[in-house]
Protein backbone atom coordinates (compact mmCIF):
# COMPACT_ATOMS: atom_id res chain seq x y z
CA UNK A 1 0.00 0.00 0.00
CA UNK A 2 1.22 3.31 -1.31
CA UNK A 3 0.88 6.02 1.53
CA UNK A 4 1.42 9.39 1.11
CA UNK A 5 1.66 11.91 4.20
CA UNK A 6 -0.20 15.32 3.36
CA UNK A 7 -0.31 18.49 5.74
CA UNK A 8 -2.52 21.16 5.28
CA UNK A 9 0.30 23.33 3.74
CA UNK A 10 0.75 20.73 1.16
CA UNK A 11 -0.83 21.61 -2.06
CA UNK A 12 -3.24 18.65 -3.93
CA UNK A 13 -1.15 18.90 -7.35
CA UNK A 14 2.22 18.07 -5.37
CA UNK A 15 0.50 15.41 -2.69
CA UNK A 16 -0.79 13.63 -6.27
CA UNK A 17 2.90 14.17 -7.91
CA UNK A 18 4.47 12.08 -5.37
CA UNK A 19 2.17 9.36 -5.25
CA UNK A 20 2.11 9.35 -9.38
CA UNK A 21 5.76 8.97 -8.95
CA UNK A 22 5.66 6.22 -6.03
CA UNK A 23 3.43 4.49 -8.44
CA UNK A 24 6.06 4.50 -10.85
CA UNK A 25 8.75 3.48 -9.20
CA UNK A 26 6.89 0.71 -7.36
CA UNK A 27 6.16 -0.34 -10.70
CA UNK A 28 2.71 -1.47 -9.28
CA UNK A 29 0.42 -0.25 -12.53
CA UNK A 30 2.38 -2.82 -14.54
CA UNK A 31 1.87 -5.79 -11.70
CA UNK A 32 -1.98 -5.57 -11.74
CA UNK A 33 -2.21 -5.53 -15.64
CA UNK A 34 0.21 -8.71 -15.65
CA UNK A 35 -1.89 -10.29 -12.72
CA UNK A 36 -5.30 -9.51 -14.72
CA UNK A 37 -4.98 -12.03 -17.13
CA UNK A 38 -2.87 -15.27 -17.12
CA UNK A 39 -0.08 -15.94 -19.28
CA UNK A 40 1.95 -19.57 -19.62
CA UNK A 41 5.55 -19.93 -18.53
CA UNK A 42 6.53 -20.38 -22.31
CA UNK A 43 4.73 -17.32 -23.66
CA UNK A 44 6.51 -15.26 -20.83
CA UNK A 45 9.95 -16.79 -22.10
CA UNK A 46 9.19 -16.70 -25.59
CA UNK A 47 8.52 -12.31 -24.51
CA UNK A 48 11.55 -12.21 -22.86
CA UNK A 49 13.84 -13.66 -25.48
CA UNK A 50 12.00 -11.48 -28.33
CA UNK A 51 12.86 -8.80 -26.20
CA UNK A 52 16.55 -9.40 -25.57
CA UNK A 53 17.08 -9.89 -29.67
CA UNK A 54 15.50 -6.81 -30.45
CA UNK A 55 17.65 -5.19 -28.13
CA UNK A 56 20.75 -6.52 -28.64
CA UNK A 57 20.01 -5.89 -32.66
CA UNK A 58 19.30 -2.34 -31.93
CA UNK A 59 22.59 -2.07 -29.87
CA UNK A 60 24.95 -3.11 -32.85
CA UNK A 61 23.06 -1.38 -34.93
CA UNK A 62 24.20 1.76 -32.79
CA UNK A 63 28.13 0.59 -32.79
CA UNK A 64 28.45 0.03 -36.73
């Protein structure tokens, strides 16, 4: 649980800044969408290793 302390000198905007950024960081937007709908081991892999060729093309491409 994300808590964020607010006095009354604290403006709204600044009090919803920080939790938009503890959000972030906590990465905890990105958990519930991956917990919302179930996904096999393999497809997960299969992600993951798409990902890592992609960018491992896109970093030669940068060196040459």
């Amino acid at each position: 649980m994300l808590i964020v302390n607010v006095d009354s000198k604290t403006p709204l905007e600044k009090a919803l800044k920080i939790f938009k950024s503890k959000v972030i960081k906590t990465k905890l937007m990105t958990e519930l969408k991956n917990r919302k709908d179930f996904t096999k081991k393999s497809v997960k892999k299969r992600t993951e290793i798409k990902k890592a060729i992609y960018s491992e093309n896109f970093r030669r491409k940068e060196n040459n």
